[in-house]
C-alpha atoms as a PDB file:
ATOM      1  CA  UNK A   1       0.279 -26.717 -18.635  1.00  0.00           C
ATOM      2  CA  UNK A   2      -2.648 -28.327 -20.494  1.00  0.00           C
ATOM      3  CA  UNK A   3      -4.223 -29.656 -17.486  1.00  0.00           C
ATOM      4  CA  UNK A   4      -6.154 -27.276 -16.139  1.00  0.00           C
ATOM      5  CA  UNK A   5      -7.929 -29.285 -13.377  1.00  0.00           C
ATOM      6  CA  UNK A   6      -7.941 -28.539  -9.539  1.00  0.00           C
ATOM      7  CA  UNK A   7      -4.334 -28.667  -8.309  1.00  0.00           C
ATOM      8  CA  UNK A   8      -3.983 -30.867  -5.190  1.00  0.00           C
ATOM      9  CA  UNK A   9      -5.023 -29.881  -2.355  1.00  0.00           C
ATOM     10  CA  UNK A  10      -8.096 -27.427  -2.738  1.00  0.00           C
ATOM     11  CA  UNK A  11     -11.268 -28.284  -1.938  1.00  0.00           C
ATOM     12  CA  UNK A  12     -14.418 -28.233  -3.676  1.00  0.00           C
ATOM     13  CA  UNK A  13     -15.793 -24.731  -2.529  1.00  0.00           C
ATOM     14  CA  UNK A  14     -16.082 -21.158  -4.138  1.00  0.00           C
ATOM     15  CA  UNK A  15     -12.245 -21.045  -3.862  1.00  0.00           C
ATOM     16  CA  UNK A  16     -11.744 -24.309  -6.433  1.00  0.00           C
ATOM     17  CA  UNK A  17     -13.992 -22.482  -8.660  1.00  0.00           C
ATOM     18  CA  UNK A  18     -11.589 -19.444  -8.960  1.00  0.00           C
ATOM     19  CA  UNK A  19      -8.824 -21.660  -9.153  1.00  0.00           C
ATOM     20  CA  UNK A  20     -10.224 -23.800 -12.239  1.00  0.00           C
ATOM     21  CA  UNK A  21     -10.830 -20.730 -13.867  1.00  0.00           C
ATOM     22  CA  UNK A  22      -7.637 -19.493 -13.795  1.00  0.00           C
ATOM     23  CA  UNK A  23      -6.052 -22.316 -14.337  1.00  0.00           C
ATOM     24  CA  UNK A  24      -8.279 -22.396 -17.907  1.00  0.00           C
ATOM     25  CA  UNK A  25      -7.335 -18.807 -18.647  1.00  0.00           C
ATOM     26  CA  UNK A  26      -3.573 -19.203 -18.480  1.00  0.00           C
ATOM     27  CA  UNK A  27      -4.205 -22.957 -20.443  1.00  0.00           C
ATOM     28  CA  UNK A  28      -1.447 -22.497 -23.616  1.00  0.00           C
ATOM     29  CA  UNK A  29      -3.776 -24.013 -25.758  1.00  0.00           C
ATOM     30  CA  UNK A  30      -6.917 -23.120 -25.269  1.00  0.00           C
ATOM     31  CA  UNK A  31      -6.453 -19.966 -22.454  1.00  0.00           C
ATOM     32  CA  UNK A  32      -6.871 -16.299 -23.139  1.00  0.00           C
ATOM     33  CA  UNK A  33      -4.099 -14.396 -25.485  1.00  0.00           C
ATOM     34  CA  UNK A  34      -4.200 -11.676 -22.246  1.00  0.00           C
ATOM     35  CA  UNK A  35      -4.047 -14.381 -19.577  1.00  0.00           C
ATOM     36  CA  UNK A  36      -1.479 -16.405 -21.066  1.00  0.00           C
ATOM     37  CA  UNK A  37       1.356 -14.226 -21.651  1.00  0.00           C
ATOM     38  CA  UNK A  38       1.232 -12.514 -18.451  1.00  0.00           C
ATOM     39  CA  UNK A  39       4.450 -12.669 -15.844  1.00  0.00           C
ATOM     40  CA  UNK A  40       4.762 -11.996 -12.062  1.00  0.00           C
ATOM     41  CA  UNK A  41       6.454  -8.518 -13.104  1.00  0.00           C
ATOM     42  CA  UNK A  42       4.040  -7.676 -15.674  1.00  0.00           C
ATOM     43  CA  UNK A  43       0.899  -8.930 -13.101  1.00  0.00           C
ATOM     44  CA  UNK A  44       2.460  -7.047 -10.208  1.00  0.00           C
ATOM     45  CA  UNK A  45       1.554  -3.331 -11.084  1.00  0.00           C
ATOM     46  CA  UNK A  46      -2.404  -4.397 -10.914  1.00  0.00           C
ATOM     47  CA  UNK A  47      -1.866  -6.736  -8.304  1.00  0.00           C
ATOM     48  CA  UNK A  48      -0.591  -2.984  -6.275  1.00  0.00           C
ATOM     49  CA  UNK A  49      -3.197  -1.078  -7.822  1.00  0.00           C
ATOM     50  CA  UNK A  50      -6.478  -3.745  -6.979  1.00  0.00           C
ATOM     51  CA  UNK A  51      -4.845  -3.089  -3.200  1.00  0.00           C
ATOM     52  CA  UNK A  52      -5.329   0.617  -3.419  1.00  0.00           C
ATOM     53  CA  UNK A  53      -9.134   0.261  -5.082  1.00  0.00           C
ATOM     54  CA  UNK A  54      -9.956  -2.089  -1.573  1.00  0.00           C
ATOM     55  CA  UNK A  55      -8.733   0.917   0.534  1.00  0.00           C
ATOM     56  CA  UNK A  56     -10.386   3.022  -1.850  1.00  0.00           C
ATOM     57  CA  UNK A  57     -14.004   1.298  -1.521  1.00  0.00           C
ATOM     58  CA  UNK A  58     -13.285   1.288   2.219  1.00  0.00           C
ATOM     59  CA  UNK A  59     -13.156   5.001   2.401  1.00  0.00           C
ATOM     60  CA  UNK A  60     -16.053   5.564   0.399  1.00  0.00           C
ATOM     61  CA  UNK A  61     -17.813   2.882   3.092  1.00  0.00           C
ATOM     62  CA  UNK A  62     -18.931   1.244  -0.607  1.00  0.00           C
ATOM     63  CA  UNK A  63     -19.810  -2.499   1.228  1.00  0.00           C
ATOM     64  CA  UNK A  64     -20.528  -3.921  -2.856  1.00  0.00           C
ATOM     65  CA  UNK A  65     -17.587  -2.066  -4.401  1.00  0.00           C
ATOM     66  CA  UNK A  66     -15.688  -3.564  -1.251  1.00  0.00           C
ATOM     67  CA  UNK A  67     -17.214  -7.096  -2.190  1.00  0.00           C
ATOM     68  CA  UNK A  68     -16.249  -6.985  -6.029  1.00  0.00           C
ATOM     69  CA  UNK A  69     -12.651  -5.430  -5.228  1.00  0.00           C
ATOM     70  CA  UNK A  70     -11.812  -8.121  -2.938  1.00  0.00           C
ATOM     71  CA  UNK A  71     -12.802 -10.517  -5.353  1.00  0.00           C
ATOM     72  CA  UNK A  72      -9.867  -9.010  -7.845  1.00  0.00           C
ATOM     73  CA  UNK A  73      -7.600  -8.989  -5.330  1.00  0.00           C
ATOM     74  CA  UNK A  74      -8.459 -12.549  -4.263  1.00  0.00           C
ATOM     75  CA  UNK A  75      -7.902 -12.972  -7.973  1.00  0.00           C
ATOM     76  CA  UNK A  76      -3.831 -11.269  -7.951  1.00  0.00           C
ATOM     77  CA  UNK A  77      -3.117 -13.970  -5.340  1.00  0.00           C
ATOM     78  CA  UNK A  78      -4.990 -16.841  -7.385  1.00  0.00           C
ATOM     79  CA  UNK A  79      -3.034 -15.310 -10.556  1.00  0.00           C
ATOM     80  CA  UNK A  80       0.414 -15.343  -8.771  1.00  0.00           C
ATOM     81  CA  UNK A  81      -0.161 -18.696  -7.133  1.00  0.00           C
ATOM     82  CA  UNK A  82      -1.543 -20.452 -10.929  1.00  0.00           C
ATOM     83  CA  UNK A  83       2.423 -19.066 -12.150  1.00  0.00           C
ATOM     84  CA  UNK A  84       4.106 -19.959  -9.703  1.00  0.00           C
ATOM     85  CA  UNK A  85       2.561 -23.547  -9.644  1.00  0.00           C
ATOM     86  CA  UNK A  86       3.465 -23.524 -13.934  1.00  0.00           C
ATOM     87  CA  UNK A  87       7.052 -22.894 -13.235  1.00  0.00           C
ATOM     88  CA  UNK A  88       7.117 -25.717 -10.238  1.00  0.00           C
ATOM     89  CA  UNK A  89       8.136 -23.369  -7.112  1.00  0.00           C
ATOM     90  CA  UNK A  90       4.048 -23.831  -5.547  1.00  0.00           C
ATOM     91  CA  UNK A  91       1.018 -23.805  -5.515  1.00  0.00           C
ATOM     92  CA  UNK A  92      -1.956 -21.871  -4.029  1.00  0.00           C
ATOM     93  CA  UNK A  93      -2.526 -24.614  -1.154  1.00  0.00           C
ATOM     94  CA  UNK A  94       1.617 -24.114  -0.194  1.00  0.00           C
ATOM     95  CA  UNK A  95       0.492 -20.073   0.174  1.00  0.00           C
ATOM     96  CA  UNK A  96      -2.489 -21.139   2.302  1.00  0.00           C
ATOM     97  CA  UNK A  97      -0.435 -23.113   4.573  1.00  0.00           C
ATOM     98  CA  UNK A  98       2.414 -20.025   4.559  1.00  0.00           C
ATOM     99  CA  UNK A  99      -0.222 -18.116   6.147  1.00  0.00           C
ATOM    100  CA  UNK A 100      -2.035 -20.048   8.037  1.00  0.00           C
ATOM    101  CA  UNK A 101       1.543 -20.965   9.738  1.00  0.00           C
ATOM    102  CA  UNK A 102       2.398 -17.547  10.229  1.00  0.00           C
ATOM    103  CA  UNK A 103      -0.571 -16.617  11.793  1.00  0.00           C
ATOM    104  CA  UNK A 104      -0.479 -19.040  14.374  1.00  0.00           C
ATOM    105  CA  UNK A 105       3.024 -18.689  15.236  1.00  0.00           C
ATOM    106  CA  UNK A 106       2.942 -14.934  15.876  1.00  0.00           C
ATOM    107  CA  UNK A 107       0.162 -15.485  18.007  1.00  0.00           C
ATOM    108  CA  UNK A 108       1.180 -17.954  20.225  1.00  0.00           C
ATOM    109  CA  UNK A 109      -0.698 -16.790  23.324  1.00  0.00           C
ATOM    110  CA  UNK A 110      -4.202 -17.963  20.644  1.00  0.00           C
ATOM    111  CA  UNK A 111      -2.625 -20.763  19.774  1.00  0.00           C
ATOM    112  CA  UNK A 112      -0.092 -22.151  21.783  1.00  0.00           C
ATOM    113  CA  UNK A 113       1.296 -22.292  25.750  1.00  0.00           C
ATOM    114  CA  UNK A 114       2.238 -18.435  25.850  1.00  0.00           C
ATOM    115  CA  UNK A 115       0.788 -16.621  28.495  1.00  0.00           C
ATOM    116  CA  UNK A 116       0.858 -13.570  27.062  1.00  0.00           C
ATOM    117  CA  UNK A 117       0.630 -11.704  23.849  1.00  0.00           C
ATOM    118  CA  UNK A 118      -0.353  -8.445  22.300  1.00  0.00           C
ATOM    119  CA  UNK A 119       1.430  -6.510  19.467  1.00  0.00           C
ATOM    120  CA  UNK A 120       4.564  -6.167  20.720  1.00  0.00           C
ATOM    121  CA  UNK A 121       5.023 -10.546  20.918  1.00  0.00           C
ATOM    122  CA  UNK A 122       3.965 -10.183  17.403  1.00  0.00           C
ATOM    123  CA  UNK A 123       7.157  -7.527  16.280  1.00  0.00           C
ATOM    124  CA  UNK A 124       9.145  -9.801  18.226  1.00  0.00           C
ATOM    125  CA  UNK A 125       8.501 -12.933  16.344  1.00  0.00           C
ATOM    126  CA  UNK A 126       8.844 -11.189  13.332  1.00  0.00           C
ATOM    127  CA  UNK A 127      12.275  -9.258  14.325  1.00  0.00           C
ATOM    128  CA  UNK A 128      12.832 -12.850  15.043  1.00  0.00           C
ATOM    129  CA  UNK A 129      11.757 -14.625  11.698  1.00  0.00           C
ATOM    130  CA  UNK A 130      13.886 -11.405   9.640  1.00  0.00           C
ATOM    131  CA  UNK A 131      17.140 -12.542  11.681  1.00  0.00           C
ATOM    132  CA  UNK A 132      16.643 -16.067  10.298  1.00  0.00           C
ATOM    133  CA  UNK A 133      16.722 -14.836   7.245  1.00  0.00           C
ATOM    134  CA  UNK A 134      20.099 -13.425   7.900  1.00  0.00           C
ATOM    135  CA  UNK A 135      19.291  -9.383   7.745  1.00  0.00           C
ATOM    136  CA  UNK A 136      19.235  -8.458  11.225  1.00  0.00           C
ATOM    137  CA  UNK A 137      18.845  -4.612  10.865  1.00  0.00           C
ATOM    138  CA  UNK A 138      15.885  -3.126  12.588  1.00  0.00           C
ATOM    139  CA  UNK A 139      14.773  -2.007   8.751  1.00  0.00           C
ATOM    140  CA  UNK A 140      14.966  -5.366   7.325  1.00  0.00           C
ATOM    141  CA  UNK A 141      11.793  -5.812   5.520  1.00  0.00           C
ATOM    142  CA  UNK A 142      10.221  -2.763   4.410  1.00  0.00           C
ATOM    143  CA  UNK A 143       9.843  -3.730   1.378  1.00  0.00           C
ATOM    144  CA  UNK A 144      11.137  -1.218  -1.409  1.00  0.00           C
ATOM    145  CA  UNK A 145       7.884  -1.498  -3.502  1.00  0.00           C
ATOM    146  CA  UNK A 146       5.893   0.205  -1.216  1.00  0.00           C
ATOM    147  CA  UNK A 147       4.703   3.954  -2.075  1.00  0.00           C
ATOM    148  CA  UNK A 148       7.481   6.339  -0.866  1.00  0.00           C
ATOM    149  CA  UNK A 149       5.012   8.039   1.681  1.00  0.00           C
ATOM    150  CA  UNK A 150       4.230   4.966   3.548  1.00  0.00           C
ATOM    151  CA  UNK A 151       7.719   3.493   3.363  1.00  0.00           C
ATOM    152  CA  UNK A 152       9.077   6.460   5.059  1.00  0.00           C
ATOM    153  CA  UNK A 153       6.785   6.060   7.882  1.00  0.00           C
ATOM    154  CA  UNK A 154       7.597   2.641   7.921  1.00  0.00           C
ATOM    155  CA  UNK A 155      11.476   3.176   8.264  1.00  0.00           C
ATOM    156  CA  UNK A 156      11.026   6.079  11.039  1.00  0.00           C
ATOM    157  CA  UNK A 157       8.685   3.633  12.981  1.00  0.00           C
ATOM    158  CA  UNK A 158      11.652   0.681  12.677  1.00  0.00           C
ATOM    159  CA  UNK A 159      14.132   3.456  14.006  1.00  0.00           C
ATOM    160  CA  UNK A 160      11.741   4.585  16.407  1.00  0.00           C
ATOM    161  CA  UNK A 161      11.979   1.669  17.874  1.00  0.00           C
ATOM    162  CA  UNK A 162      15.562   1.230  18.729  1.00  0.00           C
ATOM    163  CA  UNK A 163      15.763   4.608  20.097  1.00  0.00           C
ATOM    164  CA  UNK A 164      16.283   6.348  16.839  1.00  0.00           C
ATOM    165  CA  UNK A 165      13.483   8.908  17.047  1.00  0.00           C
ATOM    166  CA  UNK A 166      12.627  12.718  18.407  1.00  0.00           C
ATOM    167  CA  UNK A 167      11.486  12.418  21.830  1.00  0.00           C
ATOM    168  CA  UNK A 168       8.030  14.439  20.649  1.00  0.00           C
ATOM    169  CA  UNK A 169       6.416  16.608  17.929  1.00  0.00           C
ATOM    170  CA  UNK A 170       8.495  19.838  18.624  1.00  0.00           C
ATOM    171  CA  UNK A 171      12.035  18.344  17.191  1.00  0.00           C
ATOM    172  CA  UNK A 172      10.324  16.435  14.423  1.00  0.00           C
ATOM    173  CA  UNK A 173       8.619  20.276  13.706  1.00  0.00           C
ATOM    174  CA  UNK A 174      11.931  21.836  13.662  1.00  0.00           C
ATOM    175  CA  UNK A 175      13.549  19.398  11.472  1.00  0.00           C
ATOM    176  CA  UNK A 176      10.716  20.209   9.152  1.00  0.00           C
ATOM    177  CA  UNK A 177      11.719  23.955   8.789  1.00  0.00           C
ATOM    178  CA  UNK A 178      15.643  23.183   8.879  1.00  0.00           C
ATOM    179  CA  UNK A 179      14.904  21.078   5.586  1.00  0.00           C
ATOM    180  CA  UNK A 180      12.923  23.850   4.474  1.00  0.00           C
ATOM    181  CA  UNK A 181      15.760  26.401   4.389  1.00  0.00           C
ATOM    182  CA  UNK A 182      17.971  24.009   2.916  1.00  0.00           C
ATOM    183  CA  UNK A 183      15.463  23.071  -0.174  1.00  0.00           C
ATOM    184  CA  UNK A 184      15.999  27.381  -0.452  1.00  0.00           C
ATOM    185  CA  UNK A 185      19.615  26.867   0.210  1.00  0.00           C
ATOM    186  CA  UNK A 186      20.009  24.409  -2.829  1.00  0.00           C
ATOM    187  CA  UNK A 187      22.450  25.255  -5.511  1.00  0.00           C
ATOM    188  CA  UNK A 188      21.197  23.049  -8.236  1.00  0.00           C
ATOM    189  CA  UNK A 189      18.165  20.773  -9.438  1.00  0.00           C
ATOM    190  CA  UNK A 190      19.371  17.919  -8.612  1.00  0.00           C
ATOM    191  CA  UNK A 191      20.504  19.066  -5.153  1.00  0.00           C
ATOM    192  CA  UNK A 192      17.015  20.661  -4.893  1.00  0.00           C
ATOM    193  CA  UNK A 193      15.759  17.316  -5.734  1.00  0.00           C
ATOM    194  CA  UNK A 194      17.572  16.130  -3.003  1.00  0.00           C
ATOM    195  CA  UNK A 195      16.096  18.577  -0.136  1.00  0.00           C
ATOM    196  CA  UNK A 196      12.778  18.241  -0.864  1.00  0.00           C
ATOM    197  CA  UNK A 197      12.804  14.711  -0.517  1.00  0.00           C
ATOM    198  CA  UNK A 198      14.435  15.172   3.017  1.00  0.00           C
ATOM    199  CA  UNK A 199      11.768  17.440   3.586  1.00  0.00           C
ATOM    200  CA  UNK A 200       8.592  14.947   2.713  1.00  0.00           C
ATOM    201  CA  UNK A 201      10.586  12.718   5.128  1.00  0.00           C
ATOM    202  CA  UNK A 202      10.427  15.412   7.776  1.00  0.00           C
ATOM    203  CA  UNK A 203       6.725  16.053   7.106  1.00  0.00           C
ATOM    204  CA  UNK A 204       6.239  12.091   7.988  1.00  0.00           C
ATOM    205  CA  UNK A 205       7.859  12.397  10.881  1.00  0.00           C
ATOM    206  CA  UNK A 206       6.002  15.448  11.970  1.00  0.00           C
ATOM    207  CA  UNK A 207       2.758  14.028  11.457  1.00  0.00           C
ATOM    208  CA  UNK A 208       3.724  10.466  12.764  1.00  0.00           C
ATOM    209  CA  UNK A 209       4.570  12.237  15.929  1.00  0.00           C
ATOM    210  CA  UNK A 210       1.501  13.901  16.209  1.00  0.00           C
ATOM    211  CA  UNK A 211      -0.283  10.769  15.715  1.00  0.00           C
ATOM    212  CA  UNK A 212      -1.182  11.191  12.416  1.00  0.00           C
ATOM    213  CA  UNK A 213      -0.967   8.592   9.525  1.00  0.00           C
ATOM    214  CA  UNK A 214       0.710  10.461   6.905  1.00  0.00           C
ATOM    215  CA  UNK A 215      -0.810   8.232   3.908  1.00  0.00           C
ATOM    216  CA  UNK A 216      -4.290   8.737   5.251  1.00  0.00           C
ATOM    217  CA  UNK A 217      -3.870  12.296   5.723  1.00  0.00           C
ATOM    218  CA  UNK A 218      -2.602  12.539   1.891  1.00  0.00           C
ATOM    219  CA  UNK A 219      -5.282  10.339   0.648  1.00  0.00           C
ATOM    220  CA  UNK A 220      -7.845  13.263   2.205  1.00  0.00           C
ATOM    221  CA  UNK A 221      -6.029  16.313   1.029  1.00  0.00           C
ATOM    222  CA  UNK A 222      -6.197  14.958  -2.464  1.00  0.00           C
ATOM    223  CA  UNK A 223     -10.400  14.224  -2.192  1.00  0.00           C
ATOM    224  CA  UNK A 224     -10.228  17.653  -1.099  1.00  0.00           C
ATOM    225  CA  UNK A 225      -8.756  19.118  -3.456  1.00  0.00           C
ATOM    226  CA  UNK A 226     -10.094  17.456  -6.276  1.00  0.00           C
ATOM    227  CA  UNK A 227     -13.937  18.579  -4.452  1.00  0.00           C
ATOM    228  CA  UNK A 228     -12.890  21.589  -4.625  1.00  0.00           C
ATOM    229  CA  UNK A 229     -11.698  21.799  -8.146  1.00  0.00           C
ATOM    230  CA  UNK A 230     -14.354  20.182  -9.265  1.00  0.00           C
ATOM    231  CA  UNK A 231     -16.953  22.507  -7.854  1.00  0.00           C
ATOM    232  CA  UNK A 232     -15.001  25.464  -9.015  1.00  0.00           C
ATOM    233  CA  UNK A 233     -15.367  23.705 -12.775  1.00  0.00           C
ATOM    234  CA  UNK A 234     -18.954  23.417 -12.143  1.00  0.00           C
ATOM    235  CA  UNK A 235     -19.620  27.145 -11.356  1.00  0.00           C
ATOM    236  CA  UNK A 236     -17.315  28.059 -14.065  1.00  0.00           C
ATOM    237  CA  UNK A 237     -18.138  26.102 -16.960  1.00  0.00           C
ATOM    238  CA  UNK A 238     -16.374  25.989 -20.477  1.00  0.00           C
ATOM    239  CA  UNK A 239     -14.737  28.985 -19.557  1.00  0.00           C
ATOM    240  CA  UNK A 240     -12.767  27.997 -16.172  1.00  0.00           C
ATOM    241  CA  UNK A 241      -9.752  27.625 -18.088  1.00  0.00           C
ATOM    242  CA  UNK A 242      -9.776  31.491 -19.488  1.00  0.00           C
ATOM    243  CA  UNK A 243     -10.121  32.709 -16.213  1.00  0.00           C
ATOM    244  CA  UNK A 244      -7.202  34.180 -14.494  1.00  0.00           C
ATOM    245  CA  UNK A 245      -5.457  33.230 -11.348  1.00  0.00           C
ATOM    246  CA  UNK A 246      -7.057  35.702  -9.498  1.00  0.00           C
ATOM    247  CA  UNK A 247     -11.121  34.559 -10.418  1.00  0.00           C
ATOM    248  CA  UNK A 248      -9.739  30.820  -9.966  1.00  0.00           C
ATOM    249  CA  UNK A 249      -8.676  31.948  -6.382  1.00  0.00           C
ATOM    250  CA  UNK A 250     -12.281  33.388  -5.811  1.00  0.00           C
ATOM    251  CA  UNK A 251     -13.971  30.533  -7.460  1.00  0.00           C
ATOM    252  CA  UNK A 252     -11.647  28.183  -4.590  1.00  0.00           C
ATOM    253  CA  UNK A 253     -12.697  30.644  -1.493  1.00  0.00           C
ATOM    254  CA  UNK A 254     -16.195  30.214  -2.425  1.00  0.00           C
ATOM    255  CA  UNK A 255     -16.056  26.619  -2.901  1.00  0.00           C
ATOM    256  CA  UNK A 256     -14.075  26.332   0.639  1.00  0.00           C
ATOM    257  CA  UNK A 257     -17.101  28.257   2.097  1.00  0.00           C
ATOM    258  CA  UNK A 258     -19.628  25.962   0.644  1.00  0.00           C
ATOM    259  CA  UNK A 259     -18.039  23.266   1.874  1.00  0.00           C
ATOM    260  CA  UNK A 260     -16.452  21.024  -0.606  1.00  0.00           C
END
C-alpha cells in the first residue's frame, strides 16, 4: 500500500502515532528496505524475543527498561497488525476489539449478570471457546511455539486437571529418578536423547508439585551461574582459561562464599 494514512478506526492519540509510523515504514515506495520486506514468519522470532526482554526488565525491577521494552513489544503487535491489514485479513482496530471481547466475556461476573467468577469461570470459558473451535482435548491450545520448559508445565497443568496428575511431590520425585536410570539405561544417542527429555519433563513436574515455577526457577539458576562465572573471570584474569579444573573449582567455592 501507498497510503500510509490512519487506517479506520484509530483515534488520534499516542497509539495513531505508532500506527502512521508503521504504516510509513512498510510504504513500498517510499518505506524502509528492512521494514518492507519483512513477513509474519520472519517478524515472529523478535516479536518472541521483545517478550522475553519485558520479563527480563521485570526481574531486574528496571521501571525505564520496562517502559522502552513495552514500547517494542507494543511495536510486534502494531507490526503484525500493519501486515495483516496489507494482505486484507485486518487491521489493528479488529485486534483491539478481539481483545477487548475476550476480556469481557471471560469475565462475565465484571461485566455481565454472573454472580460469580474467579479463575476457574475463566478456564471454563476458555475450555469452552477451544471446543468451538472443534479440538476438544484438555491440551488444545498450548501452543507449540512456546519454549519447551514452559510448554511442559503447561501440558502437565491441562492433565492435571482432568485427573491426570501425581497426587503430591513424592510420585512426581520418584518419576524423576526412574527417568534417571533409564537416561543410564540408554543403548544409543538417540535413545539417550530420548530419556533425557523424559527426564526435564519429570523435573517440571517435580517442581510444579512443589509449587515451584519451573521457568522462573531456570531463569535464576542461569543469573547464578553466569554471577558466578563471571566473578571467577574477574579474580582470574587473562589467565582463567589456563587454569585447570581443579583451580576453576576453587575459584567457584570462593565465589559461592562471597556470595555471587
Amino acid at each position: 500500500m501507498s497510503d500510509w494514512s490512519l487506517p479506520p478506526g484509530i483515534g488520534r492519540g499516542d497509539i495513531a502515532r505508532l500506527v502512521a509510523i508503521m504504516a510509513r515504514l512498510r510504504d513500498p515506495e517510499r518505506g524502509c528496505e528492512w521494514d518492507t520486506v519483512q513477513t509474519f514468519e520472519t517478524i515472529a522470532p523478535y516479536t518472541i524475543e521483545e517478550a522475553y526482554e519485558v520479563a527480563d526488565a521485570i526481574a531486574r525491577s528496571d521501571m525505564a527498561e520496562l517502559r522502552d521494552e513495552l514500547g517494542d513489544l507494543l511495536l510486534q503487535v502494531v507490526f503484525h497488525a500493519r501486515m495483516a491489514e496489507e494482505s486484507g485479513t485486518f487491521a489493528l482496530p479488529d485486534v483491539i476489539a478481539a481483545i477487548s471481547d475476550k476480556m469481557e466475556r471471560r469475565h462475565p461476573h465484571i461485566f455481565g449478570d454472573a454472580e460469580n467468577g474467579g479463575h476457574h469461570l475463566w478456564e471454563q470459558i476458555k475450555a469452552e471457546e477451544r471446543g468451538e473451535k472443534g479440538d476438544n482435548s484438555a491440551l488444545a491450545g498450548v501452543a507449540l511455539s512456546l519454549p519447551a520448559l514452559l510448554r511442559a508445565e503447561k501440558l502437565q497443568k491441562r492433565a492435571s486437571r482432568v485427573g491426570f496428575d501425581w497426587p503430591d511431590a513424592d510420585g512426581a520425585r520418584a518419576k524423576v529418578i526412574e527417568e534417571i536410570a533409564e537416561v543410564d539405561a540408554a543403548t544409543d544417542a538417540a535413545h539417550r536423547e530420548e530419556e533425557i527429555g523424559d527426564l526435564l519433563f519429570a523435573v517440571v513436574n517435580w517442581a510444579r508439585k512443589q509449587g515451584i515455577e519451573p521457568e522462573a526457577a531456570l531463569r535464576a539458576a542461569n543469573a547464578k551461574f553466569e554471577r558466578r562465572f563471571r566473578a571467577m573471570e574477574d579474580v582470574a584474569g587473562d589467565g582463567f582459561a589456563d587454569l585447570d579444573l581443579d583451580a576453576m573449582e576453587r575459584l567457584w567455592q570462593d565465589a559461592k562464599a562471597a556470595g555471587a
